[in-house]
Protein backbone atom coordinates (compact mmCIF):
# COMPACT_ATOMS: atom_id res chain seq x y z
CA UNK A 1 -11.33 -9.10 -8.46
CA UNK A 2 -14.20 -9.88 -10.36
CA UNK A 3 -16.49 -12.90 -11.68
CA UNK A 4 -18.22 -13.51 -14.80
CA UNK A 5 -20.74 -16.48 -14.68
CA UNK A 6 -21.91 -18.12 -17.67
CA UNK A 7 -24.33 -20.95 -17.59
CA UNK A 8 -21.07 -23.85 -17.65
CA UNK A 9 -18.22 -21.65 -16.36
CA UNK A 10 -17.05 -19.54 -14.15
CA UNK A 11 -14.44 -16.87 -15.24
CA UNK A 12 -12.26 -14.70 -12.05
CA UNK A 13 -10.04 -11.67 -12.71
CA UNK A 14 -8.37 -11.16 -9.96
CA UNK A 15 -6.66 -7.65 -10.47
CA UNK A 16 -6.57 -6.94 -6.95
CA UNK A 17 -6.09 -8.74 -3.90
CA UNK A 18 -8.19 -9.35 -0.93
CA UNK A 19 -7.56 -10.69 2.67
CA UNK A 20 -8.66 -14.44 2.32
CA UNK A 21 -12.09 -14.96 2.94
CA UNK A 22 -13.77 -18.49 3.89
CA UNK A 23 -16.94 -19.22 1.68
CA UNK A 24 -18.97 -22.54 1.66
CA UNK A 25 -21.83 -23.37 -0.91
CA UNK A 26 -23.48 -26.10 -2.31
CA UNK A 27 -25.43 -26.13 -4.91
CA UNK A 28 -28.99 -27.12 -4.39
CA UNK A 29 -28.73 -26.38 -0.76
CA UNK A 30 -31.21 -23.38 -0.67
CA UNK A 31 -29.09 -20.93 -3.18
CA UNK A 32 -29.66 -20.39 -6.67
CA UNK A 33 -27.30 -21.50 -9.43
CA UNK A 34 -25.86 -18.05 -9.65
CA UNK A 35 -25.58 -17.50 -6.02
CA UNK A 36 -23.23 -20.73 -5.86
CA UNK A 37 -21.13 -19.73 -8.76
CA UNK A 38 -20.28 -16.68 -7.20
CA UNK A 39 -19.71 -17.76 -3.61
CA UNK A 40 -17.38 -20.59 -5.13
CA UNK A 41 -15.48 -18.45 -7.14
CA UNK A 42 -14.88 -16.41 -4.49
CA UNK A 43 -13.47 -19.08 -2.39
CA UNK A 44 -11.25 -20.41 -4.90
CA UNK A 45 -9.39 -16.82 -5.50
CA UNK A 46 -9.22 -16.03 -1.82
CA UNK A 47 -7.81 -19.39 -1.95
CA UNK A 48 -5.38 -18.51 -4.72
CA UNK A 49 -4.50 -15.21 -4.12
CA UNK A 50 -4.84 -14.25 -0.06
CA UNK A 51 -1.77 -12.76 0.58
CA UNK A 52 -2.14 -13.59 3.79
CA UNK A 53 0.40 -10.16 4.73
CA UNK A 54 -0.63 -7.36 3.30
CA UNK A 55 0.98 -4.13 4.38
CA UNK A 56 -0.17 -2.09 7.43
CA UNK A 57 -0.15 -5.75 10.30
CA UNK A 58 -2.80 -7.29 7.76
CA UNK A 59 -5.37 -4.52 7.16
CA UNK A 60 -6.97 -5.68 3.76
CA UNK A 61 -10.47 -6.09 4.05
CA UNK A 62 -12.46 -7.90 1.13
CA UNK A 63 -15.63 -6.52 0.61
CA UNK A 64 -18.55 -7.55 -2.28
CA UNK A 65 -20.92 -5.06 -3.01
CA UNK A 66 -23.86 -5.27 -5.99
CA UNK A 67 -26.84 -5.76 -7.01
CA UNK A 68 -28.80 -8.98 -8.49
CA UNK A 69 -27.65 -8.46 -11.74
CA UNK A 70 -23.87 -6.97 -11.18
CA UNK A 71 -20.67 -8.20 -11.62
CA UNK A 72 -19.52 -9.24 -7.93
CA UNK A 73 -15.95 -7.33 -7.26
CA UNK A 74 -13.71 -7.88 -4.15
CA UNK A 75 -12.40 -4.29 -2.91
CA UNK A 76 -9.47 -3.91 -0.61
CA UNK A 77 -9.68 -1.53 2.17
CA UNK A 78 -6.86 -0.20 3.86
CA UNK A 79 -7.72 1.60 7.60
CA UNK A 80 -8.01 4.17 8.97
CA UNK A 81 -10.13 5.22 5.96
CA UNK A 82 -10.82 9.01 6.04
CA UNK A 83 -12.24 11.39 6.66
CA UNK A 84 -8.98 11.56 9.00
CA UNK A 85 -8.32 12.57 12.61
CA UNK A 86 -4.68 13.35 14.08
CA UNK A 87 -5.17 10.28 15.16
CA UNK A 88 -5.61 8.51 12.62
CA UNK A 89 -3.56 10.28 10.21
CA UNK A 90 -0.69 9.50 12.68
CA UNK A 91 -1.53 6.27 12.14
CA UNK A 92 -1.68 5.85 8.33
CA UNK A 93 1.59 7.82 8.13
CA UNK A 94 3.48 5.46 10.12
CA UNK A 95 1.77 2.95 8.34
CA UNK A 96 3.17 3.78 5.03
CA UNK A 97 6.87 4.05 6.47
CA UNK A 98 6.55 0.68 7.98
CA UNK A 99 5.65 -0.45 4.16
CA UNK A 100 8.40 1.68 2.63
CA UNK A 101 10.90 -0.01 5.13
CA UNK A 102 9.99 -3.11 3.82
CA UNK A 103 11.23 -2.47 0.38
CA UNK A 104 8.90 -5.54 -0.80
CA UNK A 105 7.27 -3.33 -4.24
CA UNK A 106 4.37 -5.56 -4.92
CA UNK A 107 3.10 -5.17 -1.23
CA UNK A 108 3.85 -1.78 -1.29
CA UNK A 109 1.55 -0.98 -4.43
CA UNK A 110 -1.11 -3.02 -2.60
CA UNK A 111 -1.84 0.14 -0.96
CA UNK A 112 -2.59 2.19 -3.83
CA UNK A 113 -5.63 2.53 -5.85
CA UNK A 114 -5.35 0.73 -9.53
CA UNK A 115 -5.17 3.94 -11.37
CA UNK A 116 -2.93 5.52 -8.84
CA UNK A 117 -1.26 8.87 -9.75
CA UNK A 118 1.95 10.06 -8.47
CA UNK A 119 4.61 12.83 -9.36
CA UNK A 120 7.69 11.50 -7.77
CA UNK A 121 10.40 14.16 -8.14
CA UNK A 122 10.34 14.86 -11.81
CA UNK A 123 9.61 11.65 -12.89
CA UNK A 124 5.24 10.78 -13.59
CA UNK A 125 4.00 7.37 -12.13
CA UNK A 126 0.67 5.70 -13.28
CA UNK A 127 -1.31 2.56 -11.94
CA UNK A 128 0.04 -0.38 -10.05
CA UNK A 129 2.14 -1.65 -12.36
CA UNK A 130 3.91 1.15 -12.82
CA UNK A 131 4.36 1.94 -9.42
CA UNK A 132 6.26 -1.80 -8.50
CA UNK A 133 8.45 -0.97 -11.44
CA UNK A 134 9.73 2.25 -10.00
CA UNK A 135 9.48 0.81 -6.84
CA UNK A 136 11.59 -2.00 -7.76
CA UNK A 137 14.33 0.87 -9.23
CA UNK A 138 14.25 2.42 -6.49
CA UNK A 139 15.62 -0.11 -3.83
CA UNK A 140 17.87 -1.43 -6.18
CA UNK A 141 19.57 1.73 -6.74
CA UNK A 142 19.27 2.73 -2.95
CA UNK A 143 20.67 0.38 -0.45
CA UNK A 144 20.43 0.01 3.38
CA UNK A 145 17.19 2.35 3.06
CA UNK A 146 15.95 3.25 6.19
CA UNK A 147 12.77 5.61 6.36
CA UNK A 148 11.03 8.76 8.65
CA UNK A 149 8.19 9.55 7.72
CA UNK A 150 6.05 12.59 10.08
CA UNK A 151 2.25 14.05 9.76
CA UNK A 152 2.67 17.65 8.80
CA UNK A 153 -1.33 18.55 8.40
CA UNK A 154 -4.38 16.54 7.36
CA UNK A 155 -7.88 17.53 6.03
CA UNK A 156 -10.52 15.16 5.21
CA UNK A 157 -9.26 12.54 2.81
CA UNK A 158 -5.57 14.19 2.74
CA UNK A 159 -2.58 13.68 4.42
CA UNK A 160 0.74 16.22 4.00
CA UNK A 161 4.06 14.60 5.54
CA UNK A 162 7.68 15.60 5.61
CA UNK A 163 10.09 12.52 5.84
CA UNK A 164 13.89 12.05 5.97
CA UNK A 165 15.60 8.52 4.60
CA UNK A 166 19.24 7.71 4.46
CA UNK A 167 20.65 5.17 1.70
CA UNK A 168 23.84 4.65 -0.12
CA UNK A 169 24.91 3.52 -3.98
CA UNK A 170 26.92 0.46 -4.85
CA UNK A 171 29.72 2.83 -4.57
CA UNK A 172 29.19 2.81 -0.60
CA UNK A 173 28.15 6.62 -0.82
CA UNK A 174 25.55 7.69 1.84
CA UNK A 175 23.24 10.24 1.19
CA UNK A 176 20.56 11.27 3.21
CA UNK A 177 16.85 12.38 0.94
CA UNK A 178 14.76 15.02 2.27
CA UNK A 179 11.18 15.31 1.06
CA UNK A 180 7.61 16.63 1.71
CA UNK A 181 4.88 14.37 0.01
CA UNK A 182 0.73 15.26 -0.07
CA UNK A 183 -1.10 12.31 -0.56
CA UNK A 184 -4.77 12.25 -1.84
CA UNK A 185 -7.06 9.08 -0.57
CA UNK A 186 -10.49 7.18 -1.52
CA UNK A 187 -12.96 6.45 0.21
CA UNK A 188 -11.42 2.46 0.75
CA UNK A 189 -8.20 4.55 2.26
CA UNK A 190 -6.21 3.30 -0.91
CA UNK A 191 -3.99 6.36 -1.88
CA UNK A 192 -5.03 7.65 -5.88
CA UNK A 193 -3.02 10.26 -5.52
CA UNK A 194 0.64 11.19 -4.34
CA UNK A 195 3.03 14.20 -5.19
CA UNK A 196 6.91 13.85 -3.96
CA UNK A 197 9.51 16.70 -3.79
CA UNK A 198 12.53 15.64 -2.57
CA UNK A 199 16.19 16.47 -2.44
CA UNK A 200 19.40 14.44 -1.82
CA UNK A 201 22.42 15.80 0.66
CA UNK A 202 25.52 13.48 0.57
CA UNK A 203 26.94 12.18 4.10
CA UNK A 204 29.39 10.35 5.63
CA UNK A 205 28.96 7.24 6.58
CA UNK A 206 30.07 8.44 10.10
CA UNK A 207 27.22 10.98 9.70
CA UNK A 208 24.47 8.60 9.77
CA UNK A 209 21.81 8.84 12.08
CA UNK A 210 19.35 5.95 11.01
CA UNK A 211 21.57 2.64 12.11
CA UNK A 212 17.87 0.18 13.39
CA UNK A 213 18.04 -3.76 11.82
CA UNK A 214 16.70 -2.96 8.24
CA UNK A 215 12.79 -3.43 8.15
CA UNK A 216 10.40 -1.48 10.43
CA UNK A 217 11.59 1.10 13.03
CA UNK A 218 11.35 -0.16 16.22
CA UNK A 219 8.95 1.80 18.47
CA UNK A 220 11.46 3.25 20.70
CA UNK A 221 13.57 4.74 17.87
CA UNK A 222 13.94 8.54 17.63
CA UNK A 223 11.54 10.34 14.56
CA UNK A 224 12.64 13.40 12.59
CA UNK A 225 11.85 15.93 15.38
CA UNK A 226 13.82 14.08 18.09
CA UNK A 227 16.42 14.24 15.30
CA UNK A 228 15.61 17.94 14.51
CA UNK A 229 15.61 16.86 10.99
């Protein structure tokens, strides 16, 4: 998000979202003209836009950073941030399956960087908007999705994972995907970059291994090496 002050308006572009953030100012109250313009236009997008849920139990972070001078811009941060540990690469990867399990596209992209890059399969993704899009394909086309994701390696600001989902058509035919995806992250722990391979083996129904409520995985549920998967 970003403001543009002019001396009788205030203009907000609000291309990303923030957790909400409570501002007061008043002006003549110690702050100068410009310092009220931009502490009220912050307020009145948090206001506006503060999803209030983002992905990952509410991990957005809104954060200003400039100069006297500079254009004031919100940034969302997603933790852990990297450079990763197991730990916390655990962490983000079961993050990301709890958001996949949601199959909600516009809170999914949330946790990708504007200019996002991904090779999914054979097919090229770019930016947020085209990432709800195929997002929003994608769980039409594949029902009762249920999710695995598992840490393979990590270095620094990169995460590999292996991951195992089961889904069927409107035909009622199950399949079950099996992929490996290396994922690339900046410094906010937004993911830029993401590179899918994955390959589809049709089940029976009575072959189905994933049967949790649809939405996140409870806790207790077996992962893909319980499954030896």
């Amino acid at each position: 998000m970003t403001t543009k002050s002019t001396k009788d308006s205030t203009h907000v572009d609000h291309k990303d979202w923030g957790k909400e953030r409570s501002v007061t100012a008043k002006p003549g109250a110690g702050g100068s003209r410009r310092d009220f313009l931009e502490s009220t236009s912050l307020a009145a997008a948090s206001a506006l836009l503060a999803p209030g849920h983002l992905f990952a139990a509410d991990d957005g972070v809104a954060k200003t950073a400039g100069t006297p001078g500079e254009t004031t811009e919100a940034r969302i941060q997603r933790p852990p941030l990297p450079p990763f540990t197991r730990e916390t690469a655990i962490q983000k990867v079961r993050l990301a399956e709890d958001a996949w399990n949601s199959r909600a596209p516009e809170k999914v992209a949330l946790a990708y960087t504007i200019d996002s890059r991904w090779r999914n399969r054979a097919e090229f993704v770019n930016g947020r908007q085209e990432i709800t899009a195929f997002l929003t394909r994608k769980w039409a086309k594949e029902q009762d999705y249920r999710l695995i994701k598992e840490l393979w390696a990590f270095e620094g600001n990169r995460i590999a994972v292996r991951f195992a989902y089961e889904f069927h058509d409107d035909s009622g035919n199950w399949f079950r995907a099996y992929g490996n995806e290396n994922w690339e992250f900046d410094e906010n722990g937004l993911m830029r970059l993401r590179f899918a391979s994955i390959n589809d083996f049709e089940i029976k129904e009575s072959e189905r291994k994933y049967h949790w409520e649809l939405g996140r995985r409870p806790d207790s549920h077996s992962g893909l090496s319980e499954f030896g998967l």
